[in-house]
PDB file of N, CA and C in Angstrom:
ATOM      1  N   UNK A   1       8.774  -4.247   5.921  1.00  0.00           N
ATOM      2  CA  UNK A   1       8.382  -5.121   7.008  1.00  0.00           C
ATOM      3  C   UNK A   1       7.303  -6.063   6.507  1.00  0.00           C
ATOM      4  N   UNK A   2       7.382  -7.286   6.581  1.00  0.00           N
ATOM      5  CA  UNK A   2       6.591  -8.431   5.891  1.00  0.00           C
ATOM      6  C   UNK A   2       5.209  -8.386   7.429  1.00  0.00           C
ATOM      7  N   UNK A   3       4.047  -9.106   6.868  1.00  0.00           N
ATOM      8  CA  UNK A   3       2.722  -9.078   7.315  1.00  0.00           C
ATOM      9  C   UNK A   3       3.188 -10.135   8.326  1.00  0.00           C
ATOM     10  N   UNK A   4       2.442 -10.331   9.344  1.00  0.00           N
ATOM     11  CA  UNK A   4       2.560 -11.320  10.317  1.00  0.00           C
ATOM     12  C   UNK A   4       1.700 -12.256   9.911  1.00  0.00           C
ATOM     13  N   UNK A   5       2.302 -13.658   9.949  1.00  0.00           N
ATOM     14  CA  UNK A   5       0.845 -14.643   9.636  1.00  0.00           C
ATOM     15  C   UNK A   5       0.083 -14.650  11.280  1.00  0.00           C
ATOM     16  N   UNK A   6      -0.878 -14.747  11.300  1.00  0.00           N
ATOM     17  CA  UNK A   6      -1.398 -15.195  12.318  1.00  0.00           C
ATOM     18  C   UNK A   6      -1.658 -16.819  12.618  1.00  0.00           C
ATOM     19  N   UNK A   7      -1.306 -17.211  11.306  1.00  0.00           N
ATOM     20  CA  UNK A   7      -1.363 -19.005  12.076  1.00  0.00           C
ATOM     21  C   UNK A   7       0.053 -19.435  12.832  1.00  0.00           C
ATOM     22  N   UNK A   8      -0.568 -20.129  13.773  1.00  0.00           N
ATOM     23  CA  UNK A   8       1.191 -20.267  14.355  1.00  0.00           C
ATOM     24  C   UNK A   8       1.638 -21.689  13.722  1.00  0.00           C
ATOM     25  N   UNK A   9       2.487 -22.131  13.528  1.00  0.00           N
ATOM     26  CA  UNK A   9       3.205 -23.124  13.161  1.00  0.00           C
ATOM     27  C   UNK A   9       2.548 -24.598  14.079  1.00  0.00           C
ATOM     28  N   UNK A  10       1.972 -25.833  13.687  1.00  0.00           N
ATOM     29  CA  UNK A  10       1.569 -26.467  14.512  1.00  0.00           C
ATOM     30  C   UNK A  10       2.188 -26.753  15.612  1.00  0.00           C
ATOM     31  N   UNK A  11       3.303 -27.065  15.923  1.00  0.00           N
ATOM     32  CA  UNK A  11       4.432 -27.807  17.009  1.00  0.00           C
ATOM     33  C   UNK A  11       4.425 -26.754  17.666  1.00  0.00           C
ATOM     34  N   UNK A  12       4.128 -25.722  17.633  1.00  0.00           N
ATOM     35  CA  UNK A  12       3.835 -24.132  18.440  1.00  0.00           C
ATOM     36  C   UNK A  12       2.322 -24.298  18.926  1.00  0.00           C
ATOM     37  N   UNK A  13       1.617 -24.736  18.300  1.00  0.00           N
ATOM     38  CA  UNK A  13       0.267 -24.712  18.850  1.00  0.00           C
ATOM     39  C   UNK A  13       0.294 -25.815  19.545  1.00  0.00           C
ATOM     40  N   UNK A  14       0.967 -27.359  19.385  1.00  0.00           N
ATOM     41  CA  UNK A  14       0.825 -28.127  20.386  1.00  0.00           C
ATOM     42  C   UNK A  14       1.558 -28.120  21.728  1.00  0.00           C
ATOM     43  N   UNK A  15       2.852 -27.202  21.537  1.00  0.00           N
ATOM     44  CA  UNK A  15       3.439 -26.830  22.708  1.00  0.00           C
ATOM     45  C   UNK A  15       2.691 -26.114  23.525  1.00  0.00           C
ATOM     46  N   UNK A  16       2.064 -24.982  23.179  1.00  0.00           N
ATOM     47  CA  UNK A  16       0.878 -24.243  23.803  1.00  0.00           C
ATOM     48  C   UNK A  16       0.111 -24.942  24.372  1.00  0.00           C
ATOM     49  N   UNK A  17      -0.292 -25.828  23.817  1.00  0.00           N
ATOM     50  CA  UNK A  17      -1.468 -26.360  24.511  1.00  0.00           C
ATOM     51  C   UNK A  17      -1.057 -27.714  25.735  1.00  0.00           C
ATOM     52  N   UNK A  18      -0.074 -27.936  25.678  1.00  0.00           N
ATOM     53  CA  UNK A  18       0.938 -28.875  26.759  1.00  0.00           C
ATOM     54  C   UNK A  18       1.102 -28.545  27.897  1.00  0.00           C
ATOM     55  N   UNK A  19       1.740 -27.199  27.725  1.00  0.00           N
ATOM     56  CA  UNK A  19       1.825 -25.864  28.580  1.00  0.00           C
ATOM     57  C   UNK A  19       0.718 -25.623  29.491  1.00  0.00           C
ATOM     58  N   UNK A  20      -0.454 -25.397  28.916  1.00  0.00           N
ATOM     59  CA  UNK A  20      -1.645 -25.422  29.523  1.00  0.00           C
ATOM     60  C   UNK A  20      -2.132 -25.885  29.871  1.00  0.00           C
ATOM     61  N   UNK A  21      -2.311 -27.317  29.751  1.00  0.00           N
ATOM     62  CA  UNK A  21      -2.572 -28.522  30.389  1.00  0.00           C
ATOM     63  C   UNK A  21      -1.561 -28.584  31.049  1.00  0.00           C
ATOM     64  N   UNK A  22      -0.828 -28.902  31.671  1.00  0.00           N
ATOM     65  CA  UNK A  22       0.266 -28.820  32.732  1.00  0.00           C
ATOM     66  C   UNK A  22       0.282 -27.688  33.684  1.00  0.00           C
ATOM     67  N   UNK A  23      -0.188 -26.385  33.489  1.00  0.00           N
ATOM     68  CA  UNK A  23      -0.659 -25.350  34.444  1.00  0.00           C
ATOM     69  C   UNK A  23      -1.983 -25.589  34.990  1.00  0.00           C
ATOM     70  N   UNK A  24      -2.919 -26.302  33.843  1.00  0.00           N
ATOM     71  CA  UNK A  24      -4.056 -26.601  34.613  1.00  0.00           C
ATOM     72  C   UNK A  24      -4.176 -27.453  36.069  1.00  0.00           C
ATOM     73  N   UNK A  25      -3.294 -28.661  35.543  1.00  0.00           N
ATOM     74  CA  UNK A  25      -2.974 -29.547  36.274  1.00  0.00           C
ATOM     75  C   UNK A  25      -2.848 -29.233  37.740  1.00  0.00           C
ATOM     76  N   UNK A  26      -1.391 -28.716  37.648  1.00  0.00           N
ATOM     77  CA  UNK A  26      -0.674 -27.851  38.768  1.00  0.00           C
ATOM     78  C   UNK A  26      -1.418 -26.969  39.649  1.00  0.00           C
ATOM     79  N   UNK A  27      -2.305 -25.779  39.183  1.00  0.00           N
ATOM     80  CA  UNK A  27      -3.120 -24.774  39.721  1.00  0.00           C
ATOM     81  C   UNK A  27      -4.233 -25.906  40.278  1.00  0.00           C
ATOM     82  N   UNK A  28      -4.544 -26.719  39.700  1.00  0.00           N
ATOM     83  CA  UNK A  28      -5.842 -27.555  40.622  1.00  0.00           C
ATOM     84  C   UNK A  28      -5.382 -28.395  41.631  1.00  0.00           C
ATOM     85  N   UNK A  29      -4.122 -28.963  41.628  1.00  0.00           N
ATOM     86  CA  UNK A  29      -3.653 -29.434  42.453  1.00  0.00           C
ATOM     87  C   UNK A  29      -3.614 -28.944  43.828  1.00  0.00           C
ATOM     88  N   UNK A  30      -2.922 -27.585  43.343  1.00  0.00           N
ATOM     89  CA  UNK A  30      -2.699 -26.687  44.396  1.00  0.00           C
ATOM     90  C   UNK A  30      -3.647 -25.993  44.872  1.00  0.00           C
ATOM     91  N   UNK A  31      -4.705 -25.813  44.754  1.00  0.00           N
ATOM     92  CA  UNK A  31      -6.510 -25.549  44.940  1.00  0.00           C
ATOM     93  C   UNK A  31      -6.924 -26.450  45.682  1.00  0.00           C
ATOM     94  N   UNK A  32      -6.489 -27.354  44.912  1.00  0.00           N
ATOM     95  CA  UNK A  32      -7.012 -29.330  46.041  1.00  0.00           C
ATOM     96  C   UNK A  32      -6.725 -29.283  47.446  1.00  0.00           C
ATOM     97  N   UNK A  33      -5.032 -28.857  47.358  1.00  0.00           N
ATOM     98  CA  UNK A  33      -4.106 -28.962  48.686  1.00  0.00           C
ATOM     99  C   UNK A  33      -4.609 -27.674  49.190  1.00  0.00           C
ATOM    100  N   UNK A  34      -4.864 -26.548  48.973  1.00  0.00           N
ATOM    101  CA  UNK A  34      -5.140 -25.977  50.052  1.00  0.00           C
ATOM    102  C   UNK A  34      -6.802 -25.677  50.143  1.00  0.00           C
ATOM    103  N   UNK A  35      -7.929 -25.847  49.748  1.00  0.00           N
ATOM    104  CA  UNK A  35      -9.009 -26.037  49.829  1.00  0.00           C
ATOM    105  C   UNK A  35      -9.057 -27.417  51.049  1.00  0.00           C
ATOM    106  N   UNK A  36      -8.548 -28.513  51.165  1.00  0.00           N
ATOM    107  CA  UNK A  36      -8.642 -29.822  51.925  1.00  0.00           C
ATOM    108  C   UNK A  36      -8.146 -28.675  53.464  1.00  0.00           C
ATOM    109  N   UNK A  37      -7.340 -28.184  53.647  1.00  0.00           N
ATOM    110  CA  UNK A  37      -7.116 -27.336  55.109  1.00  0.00           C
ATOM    111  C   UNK A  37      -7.644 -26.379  55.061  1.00  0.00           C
ATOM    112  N   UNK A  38      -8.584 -25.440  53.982  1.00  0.00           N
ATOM    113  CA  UNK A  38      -9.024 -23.840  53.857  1.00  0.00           C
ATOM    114  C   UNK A  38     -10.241 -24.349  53.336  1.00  0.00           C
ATOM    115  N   UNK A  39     -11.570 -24.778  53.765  1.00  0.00           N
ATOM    116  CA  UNK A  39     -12.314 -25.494  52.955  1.00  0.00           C
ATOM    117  C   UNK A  39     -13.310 -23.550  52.191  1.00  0.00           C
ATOM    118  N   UNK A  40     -12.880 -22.707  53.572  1.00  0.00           N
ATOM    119  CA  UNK A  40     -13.573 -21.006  53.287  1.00  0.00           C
ATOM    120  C   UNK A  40     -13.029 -20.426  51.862  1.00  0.00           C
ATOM    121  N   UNK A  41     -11.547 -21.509  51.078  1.00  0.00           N
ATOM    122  CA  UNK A  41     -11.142 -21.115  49.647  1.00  0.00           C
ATOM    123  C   UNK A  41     -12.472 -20.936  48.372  1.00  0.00           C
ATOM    124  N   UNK A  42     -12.625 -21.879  49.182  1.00  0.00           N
ATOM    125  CA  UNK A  42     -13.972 -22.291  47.543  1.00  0.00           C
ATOM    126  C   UNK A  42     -14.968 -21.399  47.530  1.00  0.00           C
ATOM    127  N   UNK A  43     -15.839 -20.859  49.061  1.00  0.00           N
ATOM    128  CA  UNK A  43     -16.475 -20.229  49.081  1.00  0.00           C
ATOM    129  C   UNK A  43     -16.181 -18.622  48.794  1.00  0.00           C
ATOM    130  N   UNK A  44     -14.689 -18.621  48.986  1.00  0.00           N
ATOM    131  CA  UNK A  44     -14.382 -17.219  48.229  1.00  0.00           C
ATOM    132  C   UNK A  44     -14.338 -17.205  46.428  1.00  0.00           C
ATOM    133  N   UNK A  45     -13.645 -18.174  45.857  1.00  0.00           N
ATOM    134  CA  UNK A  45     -13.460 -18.601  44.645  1.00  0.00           C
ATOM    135  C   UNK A  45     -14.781 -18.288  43.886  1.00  0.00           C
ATOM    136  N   UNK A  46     -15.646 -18.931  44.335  1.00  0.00           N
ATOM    137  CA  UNK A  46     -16.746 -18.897  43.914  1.00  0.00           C
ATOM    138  C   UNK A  46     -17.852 -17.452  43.765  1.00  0.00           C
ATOM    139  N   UNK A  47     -17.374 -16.765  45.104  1.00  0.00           N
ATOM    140  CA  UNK A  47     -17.628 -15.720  45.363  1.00  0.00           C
ATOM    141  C   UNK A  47     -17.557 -14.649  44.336  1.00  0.00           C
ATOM    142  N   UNK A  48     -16.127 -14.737  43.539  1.00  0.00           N
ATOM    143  CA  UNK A  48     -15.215 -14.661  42.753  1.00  0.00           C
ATOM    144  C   UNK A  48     -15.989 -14.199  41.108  1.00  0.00           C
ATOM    145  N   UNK A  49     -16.691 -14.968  40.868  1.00  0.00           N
ATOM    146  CA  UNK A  49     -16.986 -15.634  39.751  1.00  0.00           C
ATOM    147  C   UNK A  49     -17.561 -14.583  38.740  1.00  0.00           C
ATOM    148  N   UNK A  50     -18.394 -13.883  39.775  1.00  0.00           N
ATOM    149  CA  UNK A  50     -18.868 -12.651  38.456  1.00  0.00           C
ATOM    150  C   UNK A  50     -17.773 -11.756  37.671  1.00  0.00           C
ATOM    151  N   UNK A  51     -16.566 -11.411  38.389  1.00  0.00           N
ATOM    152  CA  UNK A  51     -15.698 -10.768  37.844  1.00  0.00           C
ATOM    153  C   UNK A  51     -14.949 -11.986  36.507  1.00  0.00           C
ATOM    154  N   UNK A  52     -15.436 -12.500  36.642  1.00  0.00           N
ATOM    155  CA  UNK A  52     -14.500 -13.554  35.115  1.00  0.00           C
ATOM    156  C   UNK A  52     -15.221 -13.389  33.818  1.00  0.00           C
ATOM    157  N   UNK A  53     -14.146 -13.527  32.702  1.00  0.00           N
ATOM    158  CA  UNK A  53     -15.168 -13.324  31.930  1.00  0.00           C
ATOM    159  C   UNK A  53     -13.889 -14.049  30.544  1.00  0.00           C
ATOM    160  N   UNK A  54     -14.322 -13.683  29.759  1.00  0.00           N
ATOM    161  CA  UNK A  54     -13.775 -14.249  28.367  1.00  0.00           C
ATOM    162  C   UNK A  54     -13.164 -13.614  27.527  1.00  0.00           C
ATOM    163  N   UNK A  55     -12.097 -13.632  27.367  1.00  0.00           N
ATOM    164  CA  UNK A  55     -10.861 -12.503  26.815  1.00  0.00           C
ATOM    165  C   UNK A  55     -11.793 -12.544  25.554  1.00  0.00           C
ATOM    166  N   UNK A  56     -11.918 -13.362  24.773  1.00  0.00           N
ATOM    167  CA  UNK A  56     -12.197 -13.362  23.128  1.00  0.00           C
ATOM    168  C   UNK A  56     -13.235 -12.112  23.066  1.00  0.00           C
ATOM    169  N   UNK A  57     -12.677 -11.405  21.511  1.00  0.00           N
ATOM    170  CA  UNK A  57     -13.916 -10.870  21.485  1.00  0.00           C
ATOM    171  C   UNK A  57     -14.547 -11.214  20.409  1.00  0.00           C
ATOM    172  N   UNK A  58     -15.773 -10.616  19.771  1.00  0.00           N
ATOM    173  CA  UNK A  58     -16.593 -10.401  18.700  1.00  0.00           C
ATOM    174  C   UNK A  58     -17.496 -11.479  19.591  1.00  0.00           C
ATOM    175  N   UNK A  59     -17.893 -12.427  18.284  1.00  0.00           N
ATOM    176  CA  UNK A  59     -19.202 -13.063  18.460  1.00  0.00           C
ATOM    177  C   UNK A  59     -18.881 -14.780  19.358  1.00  0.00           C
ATOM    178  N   UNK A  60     -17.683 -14.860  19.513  1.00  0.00           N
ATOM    179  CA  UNK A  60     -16.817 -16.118  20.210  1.00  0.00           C
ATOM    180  C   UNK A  60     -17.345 -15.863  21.274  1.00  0.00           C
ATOM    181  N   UNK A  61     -16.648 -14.536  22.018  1.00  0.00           N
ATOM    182  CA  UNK A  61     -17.276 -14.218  23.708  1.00  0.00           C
ATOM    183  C   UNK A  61     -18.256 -14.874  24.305  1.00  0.00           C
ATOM    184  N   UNK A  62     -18.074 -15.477  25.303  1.00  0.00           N
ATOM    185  CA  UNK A  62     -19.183 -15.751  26.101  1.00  0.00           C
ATOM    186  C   UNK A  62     -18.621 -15.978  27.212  1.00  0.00           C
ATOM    187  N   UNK A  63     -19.349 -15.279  28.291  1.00  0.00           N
ATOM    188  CA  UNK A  63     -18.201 -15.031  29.728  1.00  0.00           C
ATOM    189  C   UNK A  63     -19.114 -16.057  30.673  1.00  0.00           C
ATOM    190  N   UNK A  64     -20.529 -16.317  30.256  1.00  0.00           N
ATOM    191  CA  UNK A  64     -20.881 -17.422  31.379  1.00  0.00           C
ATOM    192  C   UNK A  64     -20.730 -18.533  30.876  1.00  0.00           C
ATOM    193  N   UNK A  65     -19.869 -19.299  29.836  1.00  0.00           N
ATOM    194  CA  UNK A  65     -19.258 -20.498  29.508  1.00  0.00           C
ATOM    195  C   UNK A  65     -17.968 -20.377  30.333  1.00  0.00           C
ATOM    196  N   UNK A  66     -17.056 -19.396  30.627  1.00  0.00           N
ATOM    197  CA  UNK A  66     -15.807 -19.249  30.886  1.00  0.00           C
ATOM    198  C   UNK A  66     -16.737 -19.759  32.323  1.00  0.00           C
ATOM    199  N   UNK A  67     -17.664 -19.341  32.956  1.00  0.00           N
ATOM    200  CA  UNK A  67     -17.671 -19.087  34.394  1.00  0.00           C
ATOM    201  C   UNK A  67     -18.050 -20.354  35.044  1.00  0.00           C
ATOM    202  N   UNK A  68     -18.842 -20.732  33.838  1.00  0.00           N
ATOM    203  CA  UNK A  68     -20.102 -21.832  34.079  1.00  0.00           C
ATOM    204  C   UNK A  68     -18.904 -23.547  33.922  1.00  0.00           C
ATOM    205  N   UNK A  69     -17.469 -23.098  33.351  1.00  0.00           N
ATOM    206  CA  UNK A  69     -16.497 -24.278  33.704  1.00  0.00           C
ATOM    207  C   UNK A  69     -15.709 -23.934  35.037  1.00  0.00           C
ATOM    208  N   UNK A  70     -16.050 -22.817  35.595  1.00  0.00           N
ATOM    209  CA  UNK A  70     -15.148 -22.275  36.945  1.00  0.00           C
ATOM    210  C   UNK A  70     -16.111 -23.089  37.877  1.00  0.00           C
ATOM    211  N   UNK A  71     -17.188 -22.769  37.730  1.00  0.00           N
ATOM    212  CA  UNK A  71     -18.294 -23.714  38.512  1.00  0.00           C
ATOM    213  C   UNK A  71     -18.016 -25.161  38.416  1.00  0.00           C
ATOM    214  N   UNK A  72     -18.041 -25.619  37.563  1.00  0.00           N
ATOM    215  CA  UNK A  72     -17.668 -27.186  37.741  1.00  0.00           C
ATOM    216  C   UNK A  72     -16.446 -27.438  38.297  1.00  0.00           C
ATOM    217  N   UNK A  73     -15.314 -26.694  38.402  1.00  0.00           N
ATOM    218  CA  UNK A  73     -14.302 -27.126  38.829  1.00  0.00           C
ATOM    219  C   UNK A  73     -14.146 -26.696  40.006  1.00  0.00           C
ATOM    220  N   UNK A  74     -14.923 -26.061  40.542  1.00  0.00           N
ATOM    221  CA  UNK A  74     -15.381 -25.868  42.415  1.00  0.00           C
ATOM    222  C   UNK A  74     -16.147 -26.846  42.854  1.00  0.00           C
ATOM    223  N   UNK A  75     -17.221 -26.997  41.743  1.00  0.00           N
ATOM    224  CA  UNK A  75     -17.950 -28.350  42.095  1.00  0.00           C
ATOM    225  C   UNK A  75     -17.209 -29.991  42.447  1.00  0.00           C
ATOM    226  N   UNK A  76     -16.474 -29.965  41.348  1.00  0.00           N
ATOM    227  CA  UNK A  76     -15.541 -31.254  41.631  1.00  0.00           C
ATOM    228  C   UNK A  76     -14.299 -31.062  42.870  1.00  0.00           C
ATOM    229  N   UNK A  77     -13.838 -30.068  43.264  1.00  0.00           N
ATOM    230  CA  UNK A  77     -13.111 -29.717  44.519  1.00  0.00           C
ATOM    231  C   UNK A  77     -14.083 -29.979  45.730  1.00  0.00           C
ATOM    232  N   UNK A  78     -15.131 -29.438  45.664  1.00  0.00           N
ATOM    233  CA  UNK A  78     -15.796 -29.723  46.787  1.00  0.00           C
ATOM    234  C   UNK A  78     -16.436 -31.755  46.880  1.00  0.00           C
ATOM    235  N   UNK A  79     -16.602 -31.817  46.001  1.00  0.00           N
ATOM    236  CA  UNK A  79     -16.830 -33.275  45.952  1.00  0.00           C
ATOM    237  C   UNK A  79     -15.717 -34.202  46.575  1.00  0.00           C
ATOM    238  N   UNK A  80     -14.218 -33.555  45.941  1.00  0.00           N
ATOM    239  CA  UNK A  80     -13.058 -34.360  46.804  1.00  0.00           C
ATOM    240  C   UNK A  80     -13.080 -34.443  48.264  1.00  0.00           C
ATOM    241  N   UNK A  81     -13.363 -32.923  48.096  1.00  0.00           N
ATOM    242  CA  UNK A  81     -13.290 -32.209  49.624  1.00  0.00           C
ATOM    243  C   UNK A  81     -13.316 -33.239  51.294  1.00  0.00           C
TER     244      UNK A  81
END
């Protein structure tokens, strides 16, 4: 059984990342649309926040960067709001 590379092939890493940007998209959209009739979403979302954290581990980790962009993007929802 041959070693796995761990680099992925680029056109794999840019598909990935297409992917994700396009879910981002979508999930905020849909946050937008129902936060504008549920404005009590955000204040749960937010509520939310200590449980998040940052898959990576070792010395990458940092779970109040993960949180501290969850915050801005409640911040800018409520600004539409």
């Amino acid at each position: 059984m041959s070693a796995q590379n761990p680099k992925q092939h680029p056109d794999a890493v840019a598909e990935a990342r297409r992917r994700e940007m396009a879910t981002e998209h979508l999930l905020f959209g849909t946050v937008r649309f129902l936060a504008q009739r549920h404005p009590e979403l955000l204040d749960e979302l937010e509520g939310s926040l200590a449980h998040l954290w940052d898959p990576v581990e070792g010395e990458a980790r940092d779970d109040e960067a993960v949180r501290t962009i969850a915050r801005r993007i409640i911040k800018g929802l409520r600004a539409e709001g």
